[in-house]
C-alpha atoms as a PDB file:
ATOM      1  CA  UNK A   1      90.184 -19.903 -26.324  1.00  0.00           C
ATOM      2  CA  UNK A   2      89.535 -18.070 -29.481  1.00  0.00           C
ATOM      3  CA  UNK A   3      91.650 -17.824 -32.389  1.00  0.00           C
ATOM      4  CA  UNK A   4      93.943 -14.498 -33.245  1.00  0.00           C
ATOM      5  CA  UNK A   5      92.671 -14.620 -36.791  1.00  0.00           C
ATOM      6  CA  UNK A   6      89.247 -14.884 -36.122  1.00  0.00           C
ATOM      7  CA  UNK A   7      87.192 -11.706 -37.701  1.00  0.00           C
ATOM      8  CA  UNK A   8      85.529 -10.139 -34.866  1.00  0.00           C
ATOM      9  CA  UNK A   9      81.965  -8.104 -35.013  1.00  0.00           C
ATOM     10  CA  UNK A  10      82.087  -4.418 -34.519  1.00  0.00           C
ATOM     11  CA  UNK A  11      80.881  -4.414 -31.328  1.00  0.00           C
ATOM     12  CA  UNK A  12      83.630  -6.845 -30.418  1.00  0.00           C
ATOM     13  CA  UNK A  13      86.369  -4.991 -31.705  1.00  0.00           C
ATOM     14  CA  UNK A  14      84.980  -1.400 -29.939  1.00  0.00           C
ATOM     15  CA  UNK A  15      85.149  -3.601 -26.986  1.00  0.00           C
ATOM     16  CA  UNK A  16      88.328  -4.881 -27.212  1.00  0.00           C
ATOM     17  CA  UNK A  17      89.876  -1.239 -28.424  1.00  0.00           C
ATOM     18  CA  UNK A  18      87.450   0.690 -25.025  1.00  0.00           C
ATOM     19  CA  UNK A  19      89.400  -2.313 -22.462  1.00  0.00           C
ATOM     20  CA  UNK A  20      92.571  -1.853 -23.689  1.00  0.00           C
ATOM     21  CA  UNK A  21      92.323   2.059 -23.405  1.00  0.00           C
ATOM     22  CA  UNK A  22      90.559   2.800 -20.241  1.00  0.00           C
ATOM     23  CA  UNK A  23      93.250   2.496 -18.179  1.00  0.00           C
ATOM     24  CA  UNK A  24      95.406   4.876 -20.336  1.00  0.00           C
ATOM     25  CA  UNK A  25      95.216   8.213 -19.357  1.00  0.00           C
ATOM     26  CA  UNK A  26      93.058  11.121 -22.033  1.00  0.00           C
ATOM     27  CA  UNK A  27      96.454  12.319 -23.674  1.00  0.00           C
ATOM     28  CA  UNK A  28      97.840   8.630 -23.938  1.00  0.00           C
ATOM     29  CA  UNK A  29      94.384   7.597 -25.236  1.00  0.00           C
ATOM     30  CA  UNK A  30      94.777   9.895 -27.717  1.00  0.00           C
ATOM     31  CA  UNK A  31      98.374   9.035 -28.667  1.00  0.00           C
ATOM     32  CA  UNK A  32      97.094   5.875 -28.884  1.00  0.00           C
ATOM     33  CA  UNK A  33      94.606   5.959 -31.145  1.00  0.00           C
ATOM     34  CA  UNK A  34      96.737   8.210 -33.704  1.00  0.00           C
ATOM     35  CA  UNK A  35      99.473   5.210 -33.718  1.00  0.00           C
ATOM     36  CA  UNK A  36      96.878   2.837 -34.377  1.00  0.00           C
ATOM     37  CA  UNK A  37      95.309   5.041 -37.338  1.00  0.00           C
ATOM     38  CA  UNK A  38      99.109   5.460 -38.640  1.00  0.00           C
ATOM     39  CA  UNK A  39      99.984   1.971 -38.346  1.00  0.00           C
ATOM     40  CA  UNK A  40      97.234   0.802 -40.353  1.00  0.00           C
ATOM     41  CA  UNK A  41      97.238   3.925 -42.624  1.00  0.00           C
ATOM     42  CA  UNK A  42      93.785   5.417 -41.961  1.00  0.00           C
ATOM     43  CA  UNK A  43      93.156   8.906 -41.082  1.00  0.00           C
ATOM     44  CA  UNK A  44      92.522   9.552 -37.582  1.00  0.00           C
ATOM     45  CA  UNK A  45      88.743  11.327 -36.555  1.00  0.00           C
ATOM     46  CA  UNK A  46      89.411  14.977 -36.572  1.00  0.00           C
ATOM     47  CA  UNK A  47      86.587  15.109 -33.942  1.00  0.00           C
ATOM     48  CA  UNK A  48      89.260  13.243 -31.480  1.00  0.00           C
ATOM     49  CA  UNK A  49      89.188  15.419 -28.355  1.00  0.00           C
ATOM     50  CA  UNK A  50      90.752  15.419 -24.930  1.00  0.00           C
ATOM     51  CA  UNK A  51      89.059  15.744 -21.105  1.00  0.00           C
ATOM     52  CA  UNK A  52      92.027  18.693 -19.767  1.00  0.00           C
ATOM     53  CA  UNK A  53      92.400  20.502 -17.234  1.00  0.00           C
ATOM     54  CA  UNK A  54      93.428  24.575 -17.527  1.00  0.00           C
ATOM     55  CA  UNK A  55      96.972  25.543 -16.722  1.00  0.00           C
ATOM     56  CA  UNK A  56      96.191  25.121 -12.851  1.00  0.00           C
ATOM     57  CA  UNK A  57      92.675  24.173 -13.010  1.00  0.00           C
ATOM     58  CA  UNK A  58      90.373  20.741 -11.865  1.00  0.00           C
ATOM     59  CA  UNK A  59      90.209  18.110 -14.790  1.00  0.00           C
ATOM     60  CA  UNK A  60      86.887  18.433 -16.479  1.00  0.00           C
ATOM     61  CA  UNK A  61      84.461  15.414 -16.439  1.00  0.00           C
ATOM     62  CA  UNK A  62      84.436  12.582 -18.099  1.00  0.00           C
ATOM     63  CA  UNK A  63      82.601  13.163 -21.842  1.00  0.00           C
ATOM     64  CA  UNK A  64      83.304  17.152 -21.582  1.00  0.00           C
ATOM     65  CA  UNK A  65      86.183  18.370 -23.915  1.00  0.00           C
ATOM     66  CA  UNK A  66      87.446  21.681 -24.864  1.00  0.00           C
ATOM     67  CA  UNK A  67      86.283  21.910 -27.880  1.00  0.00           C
ATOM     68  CA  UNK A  68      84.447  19.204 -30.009  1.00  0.00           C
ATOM     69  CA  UNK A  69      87.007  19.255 -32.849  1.00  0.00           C
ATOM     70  CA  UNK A  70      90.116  21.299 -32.462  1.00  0.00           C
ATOM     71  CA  UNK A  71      92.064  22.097 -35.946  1.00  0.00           C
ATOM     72  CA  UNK A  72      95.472  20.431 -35.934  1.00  0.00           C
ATOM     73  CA  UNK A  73      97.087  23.107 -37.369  1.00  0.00           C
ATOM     74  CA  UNK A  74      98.179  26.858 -36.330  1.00  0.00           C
ATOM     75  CA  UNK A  75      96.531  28.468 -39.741  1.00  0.00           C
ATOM     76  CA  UNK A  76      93.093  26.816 -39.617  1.00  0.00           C
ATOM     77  CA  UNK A  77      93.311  27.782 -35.693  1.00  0.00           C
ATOM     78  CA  UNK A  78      93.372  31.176 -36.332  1.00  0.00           C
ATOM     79  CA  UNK A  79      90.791  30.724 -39.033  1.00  0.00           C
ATOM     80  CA  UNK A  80      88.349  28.999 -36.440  1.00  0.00           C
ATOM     81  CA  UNK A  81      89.102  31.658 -33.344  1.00  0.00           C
ATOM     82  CA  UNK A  82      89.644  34.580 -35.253  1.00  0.00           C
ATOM     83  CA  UNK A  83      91.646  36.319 -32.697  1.00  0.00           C
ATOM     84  CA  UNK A  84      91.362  40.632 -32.884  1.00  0.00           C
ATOM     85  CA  UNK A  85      94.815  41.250 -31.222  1.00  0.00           C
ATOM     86  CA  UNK A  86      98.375  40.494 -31.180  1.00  0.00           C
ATOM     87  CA  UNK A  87      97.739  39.688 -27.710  1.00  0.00           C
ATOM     88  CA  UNK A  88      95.177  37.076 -28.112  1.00  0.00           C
ATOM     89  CA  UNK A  89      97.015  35.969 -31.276  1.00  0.00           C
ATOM     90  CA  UNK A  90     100.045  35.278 -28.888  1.00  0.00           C
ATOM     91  CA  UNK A  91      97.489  33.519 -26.724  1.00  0.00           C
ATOM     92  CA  UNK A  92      96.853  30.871 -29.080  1.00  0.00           C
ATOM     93  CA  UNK A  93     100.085  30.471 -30.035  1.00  0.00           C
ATOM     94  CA  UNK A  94     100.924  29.412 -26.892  1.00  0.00           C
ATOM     95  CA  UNK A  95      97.603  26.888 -26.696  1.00  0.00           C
ATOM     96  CA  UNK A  96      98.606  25.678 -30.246  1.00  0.00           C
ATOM     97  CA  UNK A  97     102.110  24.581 -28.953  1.00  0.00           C
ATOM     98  CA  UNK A  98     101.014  23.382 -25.474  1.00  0.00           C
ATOM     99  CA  UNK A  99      98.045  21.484 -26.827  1.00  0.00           C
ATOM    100  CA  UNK A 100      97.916  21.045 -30.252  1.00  0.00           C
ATOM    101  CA  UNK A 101     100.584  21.044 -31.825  1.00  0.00           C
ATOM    102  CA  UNK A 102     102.296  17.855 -33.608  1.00  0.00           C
ATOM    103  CA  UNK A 103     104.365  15.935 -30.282  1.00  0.00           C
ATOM    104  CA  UNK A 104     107.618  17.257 -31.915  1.00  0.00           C
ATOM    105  CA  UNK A 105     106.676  20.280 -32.230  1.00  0.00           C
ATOM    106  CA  UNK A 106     104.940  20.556 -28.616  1.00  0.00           C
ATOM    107  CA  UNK A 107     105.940  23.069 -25.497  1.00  0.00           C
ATOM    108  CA  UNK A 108     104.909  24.622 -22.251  1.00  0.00           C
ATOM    109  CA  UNK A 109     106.903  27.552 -22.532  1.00  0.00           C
ATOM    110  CA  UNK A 110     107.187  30.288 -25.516  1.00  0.00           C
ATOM    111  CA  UNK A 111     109.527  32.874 -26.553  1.00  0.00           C
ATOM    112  CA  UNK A 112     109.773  35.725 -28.578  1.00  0.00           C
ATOM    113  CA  UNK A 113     111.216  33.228 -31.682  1.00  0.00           C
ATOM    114  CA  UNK A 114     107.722  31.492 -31.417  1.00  0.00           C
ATOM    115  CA  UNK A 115     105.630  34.225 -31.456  1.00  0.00           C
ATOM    116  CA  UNK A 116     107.588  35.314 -34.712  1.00  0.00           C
ATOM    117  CA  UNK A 117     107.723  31.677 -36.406  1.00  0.00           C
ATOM    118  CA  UNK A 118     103.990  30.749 -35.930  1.00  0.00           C
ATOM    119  CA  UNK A 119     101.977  34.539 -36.308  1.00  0.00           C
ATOM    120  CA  UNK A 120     103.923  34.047 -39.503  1.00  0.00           C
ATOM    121  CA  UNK A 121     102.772  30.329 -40.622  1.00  0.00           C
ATOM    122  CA  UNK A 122      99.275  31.436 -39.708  1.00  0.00           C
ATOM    123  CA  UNK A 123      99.065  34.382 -41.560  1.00  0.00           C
ATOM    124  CA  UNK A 124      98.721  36.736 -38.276  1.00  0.00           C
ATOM    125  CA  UNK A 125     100.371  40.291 -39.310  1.00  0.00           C
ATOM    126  CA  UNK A 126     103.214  40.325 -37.028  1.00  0.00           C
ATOM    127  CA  UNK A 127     103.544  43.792 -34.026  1.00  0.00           C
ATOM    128  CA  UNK A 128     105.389  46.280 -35.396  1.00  0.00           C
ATOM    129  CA  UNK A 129     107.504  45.762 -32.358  1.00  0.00           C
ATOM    130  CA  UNK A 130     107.595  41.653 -31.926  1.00  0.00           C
ATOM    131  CA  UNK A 131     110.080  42.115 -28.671  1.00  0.00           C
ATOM    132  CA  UNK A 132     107.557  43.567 -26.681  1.00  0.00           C
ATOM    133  CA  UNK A 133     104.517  40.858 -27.914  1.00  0.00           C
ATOM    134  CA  UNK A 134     104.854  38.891 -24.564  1.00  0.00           C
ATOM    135  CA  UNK A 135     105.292  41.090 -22.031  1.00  0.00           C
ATOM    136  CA  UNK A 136     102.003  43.184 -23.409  1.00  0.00           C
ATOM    137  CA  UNK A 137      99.983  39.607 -23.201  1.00  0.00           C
ATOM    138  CA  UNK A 138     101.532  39.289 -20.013  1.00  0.00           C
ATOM    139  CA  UNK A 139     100.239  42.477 -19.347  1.00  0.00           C
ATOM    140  CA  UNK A 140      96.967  41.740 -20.163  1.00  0.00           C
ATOM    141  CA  UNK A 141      96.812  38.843 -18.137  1.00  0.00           C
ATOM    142  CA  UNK A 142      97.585  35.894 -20.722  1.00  0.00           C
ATOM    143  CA  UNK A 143     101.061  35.055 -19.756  1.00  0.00           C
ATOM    144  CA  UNK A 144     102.849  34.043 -16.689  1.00  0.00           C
ATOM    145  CA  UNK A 145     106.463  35.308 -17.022  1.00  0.00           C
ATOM    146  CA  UNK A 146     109.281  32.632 -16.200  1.00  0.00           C
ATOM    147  CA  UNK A 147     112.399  34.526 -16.814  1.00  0.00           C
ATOM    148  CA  UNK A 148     115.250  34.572 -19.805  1.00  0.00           C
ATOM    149  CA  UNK A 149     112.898  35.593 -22.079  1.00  0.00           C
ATOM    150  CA  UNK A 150     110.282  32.593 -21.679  1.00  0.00           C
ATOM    151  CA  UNK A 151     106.346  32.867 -20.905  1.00  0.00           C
ATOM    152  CA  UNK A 152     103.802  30.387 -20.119  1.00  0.00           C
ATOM    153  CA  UNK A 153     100.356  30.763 -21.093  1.00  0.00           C
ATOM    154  CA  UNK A 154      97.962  31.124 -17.919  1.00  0.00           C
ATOM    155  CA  UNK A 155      94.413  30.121 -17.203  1.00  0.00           C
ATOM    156  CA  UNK A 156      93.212  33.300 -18.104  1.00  0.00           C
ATOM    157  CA  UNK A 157      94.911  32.438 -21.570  1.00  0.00           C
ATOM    158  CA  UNK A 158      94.054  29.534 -22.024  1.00  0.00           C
ATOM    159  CA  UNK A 159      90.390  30.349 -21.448  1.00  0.00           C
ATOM    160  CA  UNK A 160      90.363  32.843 -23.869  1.00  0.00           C
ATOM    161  CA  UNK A 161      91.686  30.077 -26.649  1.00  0.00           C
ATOM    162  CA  UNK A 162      89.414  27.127 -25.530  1.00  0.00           C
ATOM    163  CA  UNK A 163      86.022  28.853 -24.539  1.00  0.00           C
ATOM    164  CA  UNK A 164      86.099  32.589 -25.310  1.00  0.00           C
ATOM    165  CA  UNK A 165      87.943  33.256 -29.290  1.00  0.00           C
ATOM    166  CA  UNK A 166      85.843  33.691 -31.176  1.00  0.00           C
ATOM    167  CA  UNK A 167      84.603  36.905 -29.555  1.00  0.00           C
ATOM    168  CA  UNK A 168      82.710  38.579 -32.482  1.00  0.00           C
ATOM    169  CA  UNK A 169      79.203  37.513 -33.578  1.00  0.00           C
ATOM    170  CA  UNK A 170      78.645  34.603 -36.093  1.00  0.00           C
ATOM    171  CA  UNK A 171      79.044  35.748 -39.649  1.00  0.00           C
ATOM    172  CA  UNK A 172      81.505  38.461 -38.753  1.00  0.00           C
ATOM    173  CA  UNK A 173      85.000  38.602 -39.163  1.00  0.00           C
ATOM    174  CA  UNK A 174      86.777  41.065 -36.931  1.00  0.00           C
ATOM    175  CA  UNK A 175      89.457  42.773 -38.134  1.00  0.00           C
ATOM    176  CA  UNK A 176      92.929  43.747 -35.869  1.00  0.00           C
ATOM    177  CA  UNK A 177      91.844  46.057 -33.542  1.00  0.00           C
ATOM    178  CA  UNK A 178      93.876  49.122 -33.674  1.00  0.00           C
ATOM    179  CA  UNK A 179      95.511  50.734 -29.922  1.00  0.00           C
ATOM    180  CA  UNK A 180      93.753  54.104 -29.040  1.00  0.00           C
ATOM    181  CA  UNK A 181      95.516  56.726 -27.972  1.00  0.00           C
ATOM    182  CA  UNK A 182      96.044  57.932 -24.763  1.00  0.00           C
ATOM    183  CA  UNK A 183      93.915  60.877 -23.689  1.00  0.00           C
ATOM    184  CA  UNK A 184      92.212  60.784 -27.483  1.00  0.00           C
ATOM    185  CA  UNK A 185      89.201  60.214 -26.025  1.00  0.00           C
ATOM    186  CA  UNK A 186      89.282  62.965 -23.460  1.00  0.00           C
ATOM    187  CA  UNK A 187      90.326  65.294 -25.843  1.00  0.00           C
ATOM    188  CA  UNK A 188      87.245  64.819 -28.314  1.00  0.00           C
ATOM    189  CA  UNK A 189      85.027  64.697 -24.978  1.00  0.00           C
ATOM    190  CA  UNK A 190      86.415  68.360 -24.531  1.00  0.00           C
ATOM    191  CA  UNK A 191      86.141  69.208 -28.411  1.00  0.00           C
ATOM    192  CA  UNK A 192      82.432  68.385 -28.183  1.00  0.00           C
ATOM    193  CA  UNK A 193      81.511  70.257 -25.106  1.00  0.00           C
ATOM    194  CA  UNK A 194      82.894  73.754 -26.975  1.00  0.00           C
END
């Protein structure tokens, strides 16, 4: 039998750590891994990412991730997506706090409060009407409403977040776009033709 204190290789000690966390599942893997790093005051990879599954969706395969290395917090999110609307900025609020976000801080559902609290830490200029932020992602097919004021983020959300933001082309940075008027279009259509 071999001794607690003897100094294992490398190889031994990858060993050891892969057996005693394949049976854990991807998020308690992760958790894992994080205590250990705390406990013996290390920083933990930032390239630590988990196998999930959409809101809804199949688990992906083993080795496939959302994203290689996901930023830990709601500013550099932003920074790496660069979402164009307050709609896809609620979006990934929502992943942030369902996914991302420190276990304290961490939730399925969002409400108007969130929205406010987090476009704020990450810099995000806030709607100039913040009550009506999650029914218009809702509208546009982001949110799944659940009643008293609370929204989950869908699929269709979540999608956007993990595989879609950023939309614009590398070396670009978007800027807000702006809501066009109703019938604006028509009328310069008609202004044209005269």
């Amino acid at each position: 039998m071999e001794k607690q204190d003897t100094p294992k290789t490398l190889g031994q000690a990858i060993d050891a750590i892969v057996e005693a966390l394949k049976s854990l599942e991807d998020t308690s893997q992760v958790t894992a891994i994080r205590a250990a790093c705390d406990h013996l005051k290390i920083r933990p990879p930032e390239t630590i990412a988990i196998r999930q599954a959409p809101p809804g969706g199949t688990p992906l395969p083993a080795g496939a991730s959302v994203t290689p290395a996901m930023p830990t917090d709601i500013r550099t999110l932003k920074q790496e997506k660069r979402p164009s609307t307050a709609n896809e900025m609620a979006a990934l609020v929502a992943f942030y706090l369902s996914e991302l976000a420190p276990e304290t801080e961490r939730k399925a559902q969002v409400q108007q409060e969130d929205m406010v609290k987090y476009f704020k830490q990450a810099g995000y200029p806030l709607p100039k009407k913040p009550r009506f932020l999650l029914t218009n992602a809702k509208n546009s097919g982001y949110f799944d409403f659940l009643g008293e004021g609370k929204y989950r983020v869908n699929a269709v959300g979540y999608n956007l977040v993990a595989h879609n933001l950023p939309r614009a082309k590398s070396g670009e940075t978007p800027t807000p776009r702006r809501k066009r008027r109703k019938g604006s279009s028509a009328q310069s259509r008609k202004k044209s033709k005269k």
